[in-house]
Protein backbone atom coordinates (compact mmCIF):
# COMPACT_ATOMS: atom_id res chain seq x y z
CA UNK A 1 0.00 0.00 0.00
CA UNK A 2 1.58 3.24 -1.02
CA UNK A 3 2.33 6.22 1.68
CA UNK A 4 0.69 9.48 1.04
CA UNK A 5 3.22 10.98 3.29
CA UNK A 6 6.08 9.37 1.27
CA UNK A 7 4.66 10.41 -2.06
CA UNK A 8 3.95 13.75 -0.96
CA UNK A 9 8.03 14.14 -0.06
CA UNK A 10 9.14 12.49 -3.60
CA UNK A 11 6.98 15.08 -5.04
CA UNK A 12 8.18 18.00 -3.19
CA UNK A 13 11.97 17.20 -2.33
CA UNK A 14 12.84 20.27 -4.86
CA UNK A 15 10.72 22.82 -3.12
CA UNK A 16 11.47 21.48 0.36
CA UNK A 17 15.55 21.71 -0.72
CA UNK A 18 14.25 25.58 -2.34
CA UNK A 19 12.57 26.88 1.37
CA UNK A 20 15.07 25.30 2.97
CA UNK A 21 18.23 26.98 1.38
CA UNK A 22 16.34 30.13 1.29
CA UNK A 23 15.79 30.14 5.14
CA UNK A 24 19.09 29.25 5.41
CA UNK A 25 20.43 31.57 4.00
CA UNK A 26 18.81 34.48 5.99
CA UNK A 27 18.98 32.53 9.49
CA UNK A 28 22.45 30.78 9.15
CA UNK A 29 25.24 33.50 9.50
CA UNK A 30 27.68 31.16 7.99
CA UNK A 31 25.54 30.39 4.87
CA UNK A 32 25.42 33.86 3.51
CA UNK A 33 28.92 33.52 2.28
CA UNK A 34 28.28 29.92 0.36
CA UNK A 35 27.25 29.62 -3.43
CA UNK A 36 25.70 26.74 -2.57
CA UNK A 37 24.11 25.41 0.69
CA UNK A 38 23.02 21.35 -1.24
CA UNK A 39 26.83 20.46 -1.50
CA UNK A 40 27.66 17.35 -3.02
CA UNK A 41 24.01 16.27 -3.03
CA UNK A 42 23.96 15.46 0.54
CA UNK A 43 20.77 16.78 0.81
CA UNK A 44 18.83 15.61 -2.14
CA UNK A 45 20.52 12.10 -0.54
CA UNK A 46 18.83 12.59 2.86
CA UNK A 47 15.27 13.28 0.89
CA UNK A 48 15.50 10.03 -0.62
CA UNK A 49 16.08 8.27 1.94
CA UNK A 50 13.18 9.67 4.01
CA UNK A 51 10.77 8.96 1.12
CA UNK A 52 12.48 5.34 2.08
CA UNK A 53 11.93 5.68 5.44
CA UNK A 54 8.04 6.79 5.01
CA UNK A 55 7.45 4.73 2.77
CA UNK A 56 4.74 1.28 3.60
CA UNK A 57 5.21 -0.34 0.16
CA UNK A 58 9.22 -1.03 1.70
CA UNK A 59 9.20 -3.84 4.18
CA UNK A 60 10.60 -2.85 6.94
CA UNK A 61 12.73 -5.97 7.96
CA UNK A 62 15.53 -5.71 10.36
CA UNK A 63 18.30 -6.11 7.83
CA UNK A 64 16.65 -3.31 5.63
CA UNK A 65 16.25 -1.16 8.67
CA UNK A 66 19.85 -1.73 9.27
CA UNK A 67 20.86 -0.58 5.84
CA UNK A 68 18.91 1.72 5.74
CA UNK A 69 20.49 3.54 8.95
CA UNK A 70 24.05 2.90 7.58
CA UNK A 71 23.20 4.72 4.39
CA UNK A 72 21.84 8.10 6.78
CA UNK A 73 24.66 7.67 8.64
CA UNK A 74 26.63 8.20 5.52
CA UNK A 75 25.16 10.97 4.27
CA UNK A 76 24.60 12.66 7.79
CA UNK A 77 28.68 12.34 7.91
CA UNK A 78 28.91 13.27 4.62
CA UNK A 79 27.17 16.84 5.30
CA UNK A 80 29.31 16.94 8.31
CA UNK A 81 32.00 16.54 6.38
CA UNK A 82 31.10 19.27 3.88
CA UNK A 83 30.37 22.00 6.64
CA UNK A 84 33.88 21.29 8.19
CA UNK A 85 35.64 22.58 5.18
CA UNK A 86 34.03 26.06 5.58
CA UNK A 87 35.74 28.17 8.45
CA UNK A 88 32.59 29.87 9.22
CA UNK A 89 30.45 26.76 10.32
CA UNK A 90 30.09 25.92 13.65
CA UNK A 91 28.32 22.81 15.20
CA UNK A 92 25.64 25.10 16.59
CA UNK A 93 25.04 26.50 13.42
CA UNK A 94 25.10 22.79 11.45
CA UNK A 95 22.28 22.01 13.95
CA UNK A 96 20.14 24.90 13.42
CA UNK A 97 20.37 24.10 9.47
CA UNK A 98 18.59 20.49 10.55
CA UNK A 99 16.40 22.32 12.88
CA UNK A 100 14.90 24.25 9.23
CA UNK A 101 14.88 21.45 7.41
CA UNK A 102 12.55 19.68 9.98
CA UNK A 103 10.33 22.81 10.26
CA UNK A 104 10.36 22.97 6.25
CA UNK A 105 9.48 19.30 5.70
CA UNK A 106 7.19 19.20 8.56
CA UNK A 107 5.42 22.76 6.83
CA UNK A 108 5.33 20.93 3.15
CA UNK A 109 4.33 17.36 4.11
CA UNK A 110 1.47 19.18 6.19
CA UNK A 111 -0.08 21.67 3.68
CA UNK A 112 -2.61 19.05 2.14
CA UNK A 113 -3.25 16.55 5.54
CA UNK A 114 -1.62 16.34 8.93
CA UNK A 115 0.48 13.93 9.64
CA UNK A 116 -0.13 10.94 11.69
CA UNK A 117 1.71 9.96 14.71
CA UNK A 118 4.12 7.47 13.32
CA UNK A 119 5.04 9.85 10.22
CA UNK A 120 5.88 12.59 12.56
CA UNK A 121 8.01 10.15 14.80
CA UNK A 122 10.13 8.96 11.41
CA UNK A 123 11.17 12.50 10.21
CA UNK A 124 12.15 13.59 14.06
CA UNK A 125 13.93 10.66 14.81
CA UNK A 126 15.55 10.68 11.15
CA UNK A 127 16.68 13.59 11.51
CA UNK A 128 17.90 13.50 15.14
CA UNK A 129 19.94 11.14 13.78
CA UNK A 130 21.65 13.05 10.71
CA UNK A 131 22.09 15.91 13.28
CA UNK A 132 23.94 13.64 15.41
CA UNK A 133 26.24 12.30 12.65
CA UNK A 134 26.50 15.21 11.12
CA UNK A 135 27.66 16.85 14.17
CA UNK A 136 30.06 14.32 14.67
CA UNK A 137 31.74 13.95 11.69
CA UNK A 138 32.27 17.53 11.37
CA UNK A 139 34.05 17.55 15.06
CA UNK A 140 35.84 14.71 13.81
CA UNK A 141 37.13 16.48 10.39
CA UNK A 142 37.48 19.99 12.01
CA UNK A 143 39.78 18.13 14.51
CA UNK A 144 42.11 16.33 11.65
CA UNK A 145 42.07 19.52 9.43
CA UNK A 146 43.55 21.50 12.80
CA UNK A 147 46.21 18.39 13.46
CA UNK A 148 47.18 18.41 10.38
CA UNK A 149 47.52 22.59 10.36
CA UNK A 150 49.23 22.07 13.61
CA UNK A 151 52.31 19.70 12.06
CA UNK A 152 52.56 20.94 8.94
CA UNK A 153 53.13 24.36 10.69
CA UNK A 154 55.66 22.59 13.68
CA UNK A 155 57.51 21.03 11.12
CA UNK A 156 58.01 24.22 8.21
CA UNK A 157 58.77 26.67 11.50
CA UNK A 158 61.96 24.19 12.31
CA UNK A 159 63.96 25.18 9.47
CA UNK A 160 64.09 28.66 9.86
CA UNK A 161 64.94 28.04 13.13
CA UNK A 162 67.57 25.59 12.41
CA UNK A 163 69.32 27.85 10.53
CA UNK A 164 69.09 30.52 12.84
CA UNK A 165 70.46 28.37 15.35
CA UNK A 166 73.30 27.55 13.25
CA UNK A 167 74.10 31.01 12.18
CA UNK A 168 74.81 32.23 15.87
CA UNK A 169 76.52 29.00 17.14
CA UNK A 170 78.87 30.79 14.66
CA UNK A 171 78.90 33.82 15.64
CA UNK A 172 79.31 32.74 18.88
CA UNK A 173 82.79 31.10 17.98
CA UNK A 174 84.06 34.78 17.01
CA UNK A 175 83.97 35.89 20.51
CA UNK A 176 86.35 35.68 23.67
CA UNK A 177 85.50 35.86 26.92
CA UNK A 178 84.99 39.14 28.38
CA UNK A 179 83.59 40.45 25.24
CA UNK A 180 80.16 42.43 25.66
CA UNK A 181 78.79 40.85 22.43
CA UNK A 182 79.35 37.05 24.29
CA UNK A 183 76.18 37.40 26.92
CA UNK A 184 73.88 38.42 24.01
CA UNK A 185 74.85 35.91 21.79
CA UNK A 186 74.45 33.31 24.57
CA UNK A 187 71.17 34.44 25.50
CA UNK A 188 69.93 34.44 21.50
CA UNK A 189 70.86 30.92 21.29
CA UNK A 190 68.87 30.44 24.41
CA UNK A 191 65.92 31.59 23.19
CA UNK A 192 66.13 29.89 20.17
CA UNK A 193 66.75 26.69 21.94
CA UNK A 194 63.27 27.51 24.11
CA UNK A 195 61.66 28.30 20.84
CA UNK A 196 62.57 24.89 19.28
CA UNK A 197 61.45 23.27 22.70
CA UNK A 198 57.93 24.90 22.88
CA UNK A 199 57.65 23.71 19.08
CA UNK A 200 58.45 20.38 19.85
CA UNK A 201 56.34 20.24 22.96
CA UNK A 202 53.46 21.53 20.58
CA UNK A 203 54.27 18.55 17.91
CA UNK A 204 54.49 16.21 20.13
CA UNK A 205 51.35 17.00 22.12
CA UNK A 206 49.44 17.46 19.01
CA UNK A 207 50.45 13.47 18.75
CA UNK A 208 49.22 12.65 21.47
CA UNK A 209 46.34 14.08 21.19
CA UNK A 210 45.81 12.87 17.82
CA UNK A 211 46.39 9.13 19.44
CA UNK A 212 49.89 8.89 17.49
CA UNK A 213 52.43 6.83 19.85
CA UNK A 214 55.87 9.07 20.02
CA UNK A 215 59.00 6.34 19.57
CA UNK A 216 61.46 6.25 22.17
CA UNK A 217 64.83 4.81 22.24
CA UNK A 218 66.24 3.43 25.31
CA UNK A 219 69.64 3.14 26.20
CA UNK A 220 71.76 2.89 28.95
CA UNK A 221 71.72 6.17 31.07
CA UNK A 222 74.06 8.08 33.85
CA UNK A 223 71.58 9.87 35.49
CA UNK A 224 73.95 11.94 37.09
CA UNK A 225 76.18 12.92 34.23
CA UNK A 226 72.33 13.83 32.78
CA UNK A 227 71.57 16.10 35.56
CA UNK A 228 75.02 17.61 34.66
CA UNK A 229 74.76 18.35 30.96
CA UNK A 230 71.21 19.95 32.06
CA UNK A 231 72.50 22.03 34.55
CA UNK A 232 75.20 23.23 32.32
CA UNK A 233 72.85 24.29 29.21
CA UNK A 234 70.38 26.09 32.01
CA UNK A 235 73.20 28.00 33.54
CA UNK A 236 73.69 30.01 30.47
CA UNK A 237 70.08 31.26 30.48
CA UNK A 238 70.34 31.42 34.64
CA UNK A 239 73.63 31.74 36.01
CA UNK A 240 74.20 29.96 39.16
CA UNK A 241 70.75 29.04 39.93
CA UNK A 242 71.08 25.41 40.05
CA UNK A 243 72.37 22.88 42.46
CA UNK A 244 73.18 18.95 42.21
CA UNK A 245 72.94 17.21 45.25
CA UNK A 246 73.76 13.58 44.04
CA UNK A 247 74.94 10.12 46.08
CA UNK A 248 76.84 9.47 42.58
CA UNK A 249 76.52 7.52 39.03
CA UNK A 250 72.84 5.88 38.69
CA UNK A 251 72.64 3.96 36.03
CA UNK A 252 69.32 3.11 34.21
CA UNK A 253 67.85 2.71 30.91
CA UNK A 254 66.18 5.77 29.26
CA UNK A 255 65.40 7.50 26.34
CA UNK A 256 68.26 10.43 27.01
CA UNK A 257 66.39 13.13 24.93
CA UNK A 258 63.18 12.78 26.37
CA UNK A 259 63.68 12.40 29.81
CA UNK A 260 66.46 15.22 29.34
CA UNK A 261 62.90 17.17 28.30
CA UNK A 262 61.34 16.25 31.29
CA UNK A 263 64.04 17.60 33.55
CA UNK A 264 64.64 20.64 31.19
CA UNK A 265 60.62 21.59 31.58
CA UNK A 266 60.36 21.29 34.90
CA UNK A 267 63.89 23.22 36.18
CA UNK A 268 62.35 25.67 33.77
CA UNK A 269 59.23 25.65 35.34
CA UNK A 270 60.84 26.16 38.47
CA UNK A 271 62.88 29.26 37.47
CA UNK A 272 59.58 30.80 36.22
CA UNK A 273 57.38 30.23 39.12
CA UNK A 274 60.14 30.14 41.60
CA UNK A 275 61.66 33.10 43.80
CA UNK A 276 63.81 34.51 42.00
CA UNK A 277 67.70 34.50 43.10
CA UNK A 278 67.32 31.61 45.14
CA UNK A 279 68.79 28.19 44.46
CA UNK A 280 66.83 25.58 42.35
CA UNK A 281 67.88 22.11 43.75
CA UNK A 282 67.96 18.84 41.55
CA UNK A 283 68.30 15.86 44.05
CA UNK A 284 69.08 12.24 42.77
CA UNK A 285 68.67 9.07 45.17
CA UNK A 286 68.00 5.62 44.56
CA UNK A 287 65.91 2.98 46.56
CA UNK A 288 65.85 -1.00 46.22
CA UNK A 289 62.36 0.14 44.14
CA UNK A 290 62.71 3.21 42.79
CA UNK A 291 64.97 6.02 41.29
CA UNK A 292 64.13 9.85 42.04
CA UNK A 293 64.95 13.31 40.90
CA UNK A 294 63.45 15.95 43.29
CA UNK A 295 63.65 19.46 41.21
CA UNK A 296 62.67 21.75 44.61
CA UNK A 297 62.29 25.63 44.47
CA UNK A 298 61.71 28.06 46.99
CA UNK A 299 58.77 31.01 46.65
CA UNK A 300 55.00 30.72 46.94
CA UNK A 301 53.35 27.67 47.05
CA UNK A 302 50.88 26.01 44.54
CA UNK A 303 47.49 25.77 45.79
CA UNK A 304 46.03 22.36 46.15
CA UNK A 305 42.94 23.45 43.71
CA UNK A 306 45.86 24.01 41.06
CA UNK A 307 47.81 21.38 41.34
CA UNK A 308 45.10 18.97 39.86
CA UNK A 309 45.36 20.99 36.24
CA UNK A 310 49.19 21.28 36.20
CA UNK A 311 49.64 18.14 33.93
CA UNK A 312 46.20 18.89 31.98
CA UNK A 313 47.58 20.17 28.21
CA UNK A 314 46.88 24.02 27.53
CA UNK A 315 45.70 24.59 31.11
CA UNK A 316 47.82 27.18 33.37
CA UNK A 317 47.04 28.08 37.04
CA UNK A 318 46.34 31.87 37.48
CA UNK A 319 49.69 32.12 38.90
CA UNK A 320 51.26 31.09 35.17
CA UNK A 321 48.97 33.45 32.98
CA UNK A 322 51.30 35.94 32.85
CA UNK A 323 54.23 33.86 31.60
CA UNK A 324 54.99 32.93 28.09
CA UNK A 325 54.56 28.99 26.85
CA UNK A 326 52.31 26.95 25.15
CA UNK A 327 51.42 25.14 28.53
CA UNK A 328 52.17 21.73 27.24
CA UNK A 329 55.43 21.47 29.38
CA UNK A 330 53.99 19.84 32.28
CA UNK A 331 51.84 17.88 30.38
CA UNK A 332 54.16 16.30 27.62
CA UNK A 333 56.69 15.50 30.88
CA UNK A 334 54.10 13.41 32.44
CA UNK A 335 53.54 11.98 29.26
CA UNK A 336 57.02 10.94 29.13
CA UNK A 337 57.85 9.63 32.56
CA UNK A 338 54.98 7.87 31.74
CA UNK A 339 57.01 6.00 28.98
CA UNK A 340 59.84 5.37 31.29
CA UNK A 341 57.12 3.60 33.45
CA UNK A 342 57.62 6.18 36.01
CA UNK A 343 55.62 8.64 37.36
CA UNK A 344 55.63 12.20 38.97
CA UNK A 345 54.59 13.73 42.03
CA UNK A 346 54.09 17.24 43.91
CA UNK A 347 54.97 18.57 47.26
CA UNK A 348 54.22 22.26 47.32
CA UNK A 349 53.51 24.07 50.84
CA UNK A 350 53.98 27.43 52.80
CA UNK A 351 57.25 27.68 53.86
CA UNK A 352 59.36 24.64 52.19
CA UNK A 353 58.74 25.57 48.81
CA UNK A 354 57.84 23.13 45.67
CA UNK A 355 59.36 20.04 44.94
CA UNK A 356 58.49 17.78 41.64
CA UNK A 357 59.49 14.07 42.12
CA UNK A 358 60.15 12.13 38.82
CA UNK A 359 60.17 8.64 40.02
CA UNK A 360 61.54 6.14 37.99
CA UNK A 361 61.85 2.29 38.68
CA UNK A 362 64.93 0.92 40.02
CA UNK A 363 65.26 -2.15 37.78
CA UNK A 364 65.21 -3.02 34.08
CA UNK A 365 62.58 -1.60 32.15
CA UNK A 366 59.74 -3.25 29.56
CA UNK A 367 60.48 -1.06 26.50
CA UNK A 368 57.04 -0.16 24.85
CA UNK A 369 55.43 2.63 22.70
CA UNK A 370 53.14 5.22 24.20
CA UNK A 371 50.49 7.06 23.40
């Protein structure tokens, strides 16, 4: 038995795809800008299959039913999809395009005879669901498109500053000690060394976030001599702010670079939010269990309320707003103890000061990707 309802949407899928685009186009902010709002035929899609859906000449068997929802999901992602490209759609506003559509449909279908109960129930739930993939998919796409931004833009910024880099290690060589020129230099190649950090920290992250695993290669470490070559490259930037307190060699395995990050971000850190002019103190000790590096500064304490968002990516305490960074440091060094099966703690209170403890374990590691 054929579907009045159905027939009357066959018949009309041009005018409702006319009202709809017109409304549209005065109600949707983003859509005023677009020379055309039926891309790809996503829409004219969608009307068909809701004639399907309507339709009582169609059994509706499960398997058909099933099919029939795979092929809405498709074309509710593939609107989604179509949105995403344009950077003045929002989800809001992809919703509110499906909220007309239902209004349009509902003010077509109805112009001849209402619509029974089980009609009306089709087209909401129909397109609750379109709204709901379409909504998704363009999260999904508007979050690759920004990943991929995000790398391609990492990776073309690290030549420049390669050669940058190069250029004053250089210049640098020209110069004796005592000569005014030597500080600046030092401090250029400094800042470009921070630069190429927050850039990595900002690759990485966007990884991570992306669920990429970052490879690590472990070898056999001297956490001591580490702590060393750290303190070293910091005391150009800050001059005599850092103290060793060590029992001697500890040897592990590690991934060098990264856990070199890890210490780098958070001795950082600790300059930063520290008091200034006072020492920063790297401890190393080892357990039966466990290995530790204690980075402790003195100066005001982080508040307990804070100190459950410092490893969060882009989130800063109100203490940190002020201060340059992408606020991935914390984060991506969490990340990365992580990977060395460790983990890290805080101690931060009135009066003693803040102390992060990277805890590592004492005995041979189980060398795995993270992510």
């Amino acid at each position: 038995m054929s579907n009045p309802a159905s027939n009357r949407l066959q018949q009309n899928a041009k005018r409702i795809m006319q009202l709809w685009e017109e409304r549209a186009r005065d109600e949707v902010s983003a859509a005023i800008h677009q020379s055309s709002l039926v891309l790809q035929d996503s829409l004219p899609q969608y009307l068909n299959q809701l004639v399907n859906e309507l339709s009582t000449k169609i059994e509706r068997t499960p398997a058909r039913i099933n099919a029939d929802k795979v092929k809405s999901d498709r074309i509710g992602k593939q609107h989604g999809r179509e949105r995403a490209g344009y950077a003045d759609y929002s989800i809001t506003q992809i919703i509110f395009e499906y909220h007309i559509l239902r209004q349009v449909i509902f003010q077509v279908l109805e112009e001849e005879a209402p619509l029974d109960m089980r009609e009306r129930d089709v087209i909401i739930t129909s397109i609750e669901q379109a709204v709901n993939d379409a909504a998704t998919q363009f999260a999904q796409t508007l979050h690759d498109i920004q990943e991929l931004f995000m790398v391609t833009l990492t990776h073309d910024l690290r030549n420049p500053i390669n050669v940058v880099k190069m250029g004053t290690q250089l210049v640098l060589r020209r110069f004796e000690r005592g000569d005014t020129h030597l500080d600046v230099t030092v401090r250029m190649l400094s800042a470009i060394d921070r630069l190429d950090s927050m850039i990595q920290n900002l690759l990485d992250a966007s990884r991570l976030r992306a669920g990429l695993s970052l490879k690590l290669t472990f070898e056999d470490c001297d956490l001591e001599q580490l702590l060393q070559e750290v303190v070293e490259d910091l005391n150009f930037a800050y001059p005599d702010r850092f103290v060793i307190v060590s029992d001697g060699a500890i040897m592990t395995a590690c991934s060098r670079k990264e856990l070199r990050r890890v210490i780098e971000n958070i001795a950082t850190n600790a300059v930063k939010y520290g008091a200034p002019d006072t020492p920063i103190t790297l401890t190393l000790q080892q357990t039966a269990t466990a290995i530790s590096i204690t980075i402790h500064n003195k100066g005001t304490p982080i508040a307990p309320d804070a100190q459950s968002i410092l490893f969060q990516q882009f989130r800063r305490t109100s203490t940190a707003e002020e201060q340059t960074g992408w606020g991935l440091g914390l984060f991506l060094a969490k990340s990365l103890t992580e990977a060395h099966q460790g983990t890290i703690e805080v101690e931060s209170e009135e009066g003693k000061g803040t102390s992060f403890i990277v805890k590592l374990p004492a005995g041979p590691l189980e060398v795995v990707q993270f992510s």
